[in-house]
Structures are given as structure tokens and as C-alpha cells.
N, C-alpha and C. Protein backbone atom coordinates (compact mmCIF):
# COMPACT_ATOMS: atom_id res chain seq x y z
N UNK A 1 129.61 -62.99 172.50
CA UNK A 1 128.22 -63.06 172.20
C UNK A 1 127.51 -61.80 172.65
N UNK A 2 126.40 -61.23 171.77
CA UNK A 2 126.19 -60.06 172.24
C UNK A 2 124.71 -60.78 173.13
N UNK A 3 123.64 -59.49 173.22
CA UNK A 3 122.89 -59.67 174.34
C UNK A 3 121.68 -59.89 173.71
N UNK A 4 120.72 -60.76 173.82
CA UNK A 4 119.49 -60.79 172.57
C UNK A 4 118.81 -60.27 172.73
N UNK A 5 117.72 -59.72 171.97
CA UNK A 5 116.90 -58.85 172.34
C UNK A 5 115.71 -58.98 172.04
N UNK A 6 114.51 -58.98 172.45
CA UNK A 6 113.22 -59.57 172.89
C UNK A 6 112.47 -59.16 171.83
N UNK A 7 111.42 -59.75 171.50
CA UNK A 7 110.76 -59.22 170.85
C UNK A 7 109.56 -58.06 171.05
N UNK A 8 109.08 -57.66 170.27
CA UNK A 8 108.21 -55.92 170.89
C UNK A 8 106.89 -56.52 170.35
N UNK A 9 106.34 -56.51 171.41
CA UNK A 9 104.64 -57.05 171.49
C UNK A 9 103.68 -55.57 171.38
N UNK A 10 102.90 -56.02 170.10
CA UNK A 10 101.89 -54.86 169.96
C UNK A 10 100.59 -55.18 170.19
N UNK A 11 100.42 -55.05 171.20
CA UNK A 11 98.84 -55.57 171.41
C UNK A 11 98.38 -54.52 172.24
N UNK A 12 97.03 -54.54 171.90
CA UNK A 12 96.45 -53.27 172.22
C UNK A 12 96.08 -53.20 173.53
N UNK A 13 95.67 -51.97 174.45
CA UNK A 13 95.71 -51.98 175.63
C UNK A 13 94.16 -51.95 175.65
N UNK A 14 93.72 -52.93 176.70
CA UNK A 14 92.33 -52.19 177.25
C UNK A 14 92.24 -50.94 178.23
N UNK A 15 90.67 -51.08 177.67
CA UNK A 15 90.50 -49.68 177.91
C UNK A 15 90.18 -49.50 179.31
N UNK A 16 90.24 -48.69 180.22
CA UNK A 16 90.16 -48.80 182.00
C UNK A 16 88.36 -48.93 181.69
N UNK A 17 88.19 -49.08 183.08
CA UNK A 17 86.84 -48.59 183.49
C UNK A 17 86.58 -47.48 184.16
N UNK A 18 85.29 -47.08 183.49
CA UNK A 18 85.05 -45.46 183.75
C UNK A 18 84.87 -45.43 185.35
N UNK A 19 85.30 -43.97 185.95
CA UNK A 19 85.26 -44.01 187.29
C UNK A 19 83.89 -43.98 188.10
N UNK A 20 83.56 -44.20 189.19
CA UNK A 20 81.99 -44.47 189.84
C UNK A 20 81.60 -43.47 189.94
N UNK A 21 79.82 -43.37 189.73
CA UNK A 21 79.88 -42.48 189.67
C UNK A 21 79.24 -42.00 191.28
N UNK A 22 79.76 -41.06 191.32
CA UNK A 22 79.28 -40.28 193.05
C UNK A 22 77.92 -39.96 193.21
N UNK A 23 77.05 -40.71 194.36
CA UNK A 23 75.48 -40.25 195.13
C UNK A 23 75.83 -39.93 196.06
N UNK A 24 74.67 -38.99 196.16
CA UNK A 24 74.33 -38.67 197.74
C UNK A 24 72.75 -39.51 197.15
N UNK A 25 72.73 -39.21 199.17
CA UNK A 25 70.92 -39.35 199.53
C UNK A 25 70.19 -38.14 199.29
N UNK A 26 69.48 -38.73 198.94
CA UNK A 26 68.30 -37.79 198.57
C UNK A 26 67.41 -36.91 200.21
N UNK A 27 67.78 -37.94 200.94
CA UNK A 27 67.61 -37.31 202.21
C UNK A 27 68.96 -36.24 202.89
N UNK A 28 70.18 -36.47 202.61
CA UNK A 28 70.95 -35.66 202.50
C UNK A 28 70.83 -33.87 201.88
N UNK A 29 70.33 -34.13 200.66
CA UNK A 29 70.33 -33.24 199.97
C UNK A 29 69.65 -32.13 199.85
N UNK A 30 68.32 -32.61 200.58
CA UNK A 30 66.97 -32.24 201.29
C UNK A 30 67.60 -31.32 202.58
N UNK A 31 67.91 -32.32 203.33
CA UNK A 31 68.79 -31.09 204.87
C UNK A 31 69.49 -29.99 204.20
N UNK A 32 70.62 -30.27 203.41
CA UNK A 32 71.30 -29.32 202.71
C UNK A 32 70.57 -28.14 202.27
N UNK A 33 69.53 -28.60 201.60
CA UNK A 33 69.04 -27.40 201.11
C UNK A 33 67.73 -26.62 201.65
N UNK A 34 67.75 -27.62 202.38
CA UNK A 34 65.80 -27.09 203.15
C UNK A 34 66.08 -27.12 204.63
N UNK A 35 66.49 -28.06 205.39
CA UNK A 35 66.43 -27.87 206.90
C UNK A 35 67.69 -27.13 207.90
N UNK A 36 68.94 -27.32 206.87
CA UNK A 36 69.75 -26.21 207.39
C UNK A 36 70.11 -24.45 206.98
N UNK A 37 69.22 -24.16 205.89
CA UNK A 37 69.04 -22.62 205.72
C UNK A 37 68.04 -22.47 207.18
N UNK A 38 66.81 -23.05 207.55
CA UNK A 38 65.65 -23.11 208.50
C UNK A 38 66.63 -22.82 209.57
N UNK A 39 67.40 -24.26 209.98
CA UNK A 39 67.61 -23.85 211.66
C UNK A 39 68.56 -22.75 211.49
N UNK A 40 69.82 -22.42 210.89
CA UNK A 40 70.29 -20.92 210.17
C UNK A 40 69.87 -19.92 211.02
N UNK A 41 68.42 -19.92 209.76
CA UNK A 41 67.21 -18.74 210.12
C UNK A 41 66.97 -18.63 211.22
N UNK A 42 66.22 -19.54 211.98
CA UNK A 42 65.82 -19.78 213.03
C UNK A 42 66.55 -19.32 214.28
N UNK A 43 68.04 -19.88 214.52
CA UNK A 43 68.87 -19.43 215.15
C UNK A 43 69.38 -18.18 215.29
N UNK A 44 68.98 -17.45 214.42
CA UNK A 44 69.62 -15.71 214.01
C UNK A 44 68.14 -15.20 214.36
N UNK A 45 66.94 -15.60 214.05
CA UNK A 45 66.00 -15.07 214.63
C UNK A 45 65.75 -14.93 216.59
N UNK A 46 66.18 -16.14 216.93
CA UNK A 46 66.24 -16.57 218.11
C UNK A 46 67.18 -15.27 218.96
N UNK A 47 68.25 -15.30 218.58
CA UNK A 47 69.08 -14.28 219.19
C UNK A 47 69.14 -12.74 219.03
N UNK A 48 68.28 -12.81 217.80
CA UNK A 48 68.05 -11.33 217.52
C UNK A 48 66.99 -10.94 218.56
N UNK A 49 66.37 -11.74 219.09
CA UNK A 49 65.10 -11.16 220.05
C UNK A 49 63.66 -11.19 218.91
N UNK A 50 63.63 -11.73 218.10
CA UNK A 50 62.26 -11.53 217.05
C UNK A 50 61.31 -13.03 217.30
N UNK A 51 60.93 -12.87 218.50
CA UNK A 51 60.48 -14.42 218.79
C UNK A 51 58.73 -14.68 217.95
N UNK A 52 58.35 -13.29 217.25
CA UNK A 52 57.27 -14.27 216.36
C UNK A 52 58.19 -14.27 215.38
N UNK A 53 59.09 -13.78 214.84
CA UNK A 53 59.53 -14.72 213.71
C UNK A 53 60.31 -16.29 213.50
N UNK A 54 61.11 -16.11 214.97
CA UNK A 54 61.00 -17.27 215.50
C UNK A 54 60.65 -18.35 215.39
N UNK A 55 59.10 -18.13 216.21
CA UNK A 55 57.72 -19.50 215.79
C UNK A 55 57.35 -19.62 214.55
N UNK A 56 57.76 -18.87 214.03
CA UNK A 56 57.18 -19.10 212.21
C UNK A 56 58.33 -20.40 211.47
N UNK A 57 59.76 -19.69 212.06
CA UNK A 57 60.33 -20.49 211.59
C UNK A 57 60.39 -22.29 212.40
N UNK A 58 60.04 -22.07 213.70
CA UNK A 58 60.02 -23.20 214.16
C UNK A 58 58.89 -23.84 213.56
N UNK A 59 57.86 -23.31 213.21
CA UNK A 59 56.90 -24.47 212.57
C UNK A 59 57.56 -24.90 211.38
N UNK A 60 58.33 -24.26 210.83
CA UNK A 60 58.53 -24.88 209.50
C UNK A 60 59.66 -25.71 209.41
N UNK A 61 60.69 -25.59 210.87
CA UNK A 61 61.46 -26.18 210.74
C UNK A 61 60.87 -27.83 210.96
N UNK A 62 59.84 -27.49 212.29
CA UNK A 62 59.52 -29.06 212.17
C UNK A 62 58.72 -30.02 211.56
N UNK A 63 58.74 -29.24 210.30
CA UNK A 63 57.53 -29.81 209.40
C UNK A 63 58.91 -30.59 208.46
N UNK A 64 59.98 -29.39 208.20
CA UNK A 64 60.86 -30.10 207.26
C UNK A 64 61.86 -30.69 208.02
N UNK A 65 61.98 -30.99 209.81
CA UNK A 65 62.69 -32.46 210.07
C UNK A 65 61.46 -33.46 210.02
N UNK A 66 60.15 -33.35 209.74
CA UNK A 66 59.54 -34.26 209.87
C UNK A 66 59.74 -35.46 208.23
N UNK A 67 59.80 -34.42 206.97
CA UNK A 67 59.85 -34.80 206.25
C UNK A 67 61.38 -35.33 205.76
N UNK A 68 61.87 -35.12 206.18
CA UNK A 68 63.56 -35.67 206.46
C UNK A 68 63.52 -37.05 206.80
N UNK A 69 62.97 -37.01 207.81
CA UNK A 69 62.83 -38.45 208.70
C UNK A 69 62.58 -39.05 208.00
N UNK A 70 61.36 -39.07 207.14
CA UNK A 70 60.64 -39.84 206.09
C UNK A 70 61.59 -39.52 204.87
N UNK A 71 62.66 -39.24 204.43
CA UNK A 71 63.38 -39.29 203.26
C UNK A 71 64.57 -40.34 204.13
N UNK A 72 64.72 -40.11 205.26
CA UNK A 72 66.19 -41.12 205.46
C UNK A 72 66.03 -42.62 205.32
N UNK A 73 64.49 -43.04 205.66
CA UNK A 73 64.57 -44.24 205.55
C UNK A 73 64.26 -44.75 204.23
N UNK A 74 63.74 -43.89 203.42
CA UNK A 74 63.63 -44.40 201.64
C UNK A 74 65.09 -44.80 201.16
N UNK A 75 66.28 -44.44 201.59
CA UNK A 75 67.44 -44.38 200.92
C UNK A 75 67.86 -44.44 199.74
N UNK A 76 67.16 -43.36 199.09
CA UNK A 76 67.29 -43.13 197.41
C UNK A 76 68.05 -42.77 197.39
N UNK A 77 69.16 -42.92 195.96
CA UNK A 77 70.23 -41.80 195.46
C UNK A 77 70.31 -41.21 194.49
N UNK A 78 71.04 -40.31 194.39
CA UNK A 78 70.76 -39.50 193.35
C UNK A 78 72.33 -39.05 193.10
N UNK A 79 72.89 -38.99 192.01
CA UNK A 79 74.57 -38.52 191.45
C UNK A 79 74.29 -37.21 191.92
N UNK A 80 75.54 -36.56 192.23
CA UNK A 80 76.41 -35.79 191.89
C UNK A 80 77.77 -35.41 191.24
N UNK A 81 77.95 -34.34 190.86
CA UNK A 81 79.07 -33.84 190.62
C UNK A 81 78.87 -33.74 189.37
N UNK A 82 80.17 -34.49 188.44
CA UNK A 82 80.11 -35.20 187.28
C UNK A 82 78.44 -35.55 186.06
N UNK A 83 78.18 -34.78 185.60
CA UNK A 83 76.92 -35.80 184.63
C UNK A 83 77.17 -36.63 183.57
């Protein structure tokens, strides 16, 4: 007797699900781009000896951790990467 052999099922495959898509916080994105160029600045001013440029930057740094603060607790998101 030989060996039987199965039958071949054609049925169609589903389709995956698309992959998630990636957020940051919007309070994240904010530091990234606004409060860590500042302390940066700030820090290279500091050591260079340029202490009014310094205070210029310290006011502004603490204007934009102030407004940080107030973005972390909104916890908006916003995608990246991928559109």
C-alpha cells in the first residue's frame, strides 16, 4: 500500500495587522528641541567665563523648564517616525 496523500487547501491568507504606530510626548519633544540646545548653551557659556550671556540664557532656560512642566502633565502624543 502506498502512502496517501492529503489534500492541498487553498484558502486565502489573512492579511496581518499593520504595525503600531510609534508616539512620543509632546512634552518629550519640546525638551528635545527647546530645553536641551538651552542648558547645551548655557553650560558652554558658563565655562567659557561669559556670565552675561549666561543670565540670558538662564532666563530662558527657566521659562522653557517652566513650560515643560506644563506639557508633562497634558500627556499628548504625537507619532513619529513612519507617516
Amino acid at each position: 500500500m502506498g502512502k496517501k496523500k492529503g489534500k492541498l487547501k487553498n484558502r486565502e491568507k489573512k492579511a496581518h495587522n499593520p504595525p503600531k504606530q510609534r508616539t512620543t510626548t509632546v512634552a518629550d519633544q519640546y525638551h528635545r528641541l527647546e530645553v536641551a540646545p538651552l542648558e547645551r548653551a548655557y553650560r558652554q557659556a558658563w565655562q567659557a567665563k561669559a556670565y552675561g550671556t549666561a543670565s540670558e540664557l538662564y532666563m530662558k532656560l527657566t521659562e522653557a523648564r517652566r513650560r515643560h512642566r506644563v506639557l508633562i502633565f497634558r500627556r499628548d502624543r504625537i507619532p513619529i517616525g513612519r507617516t
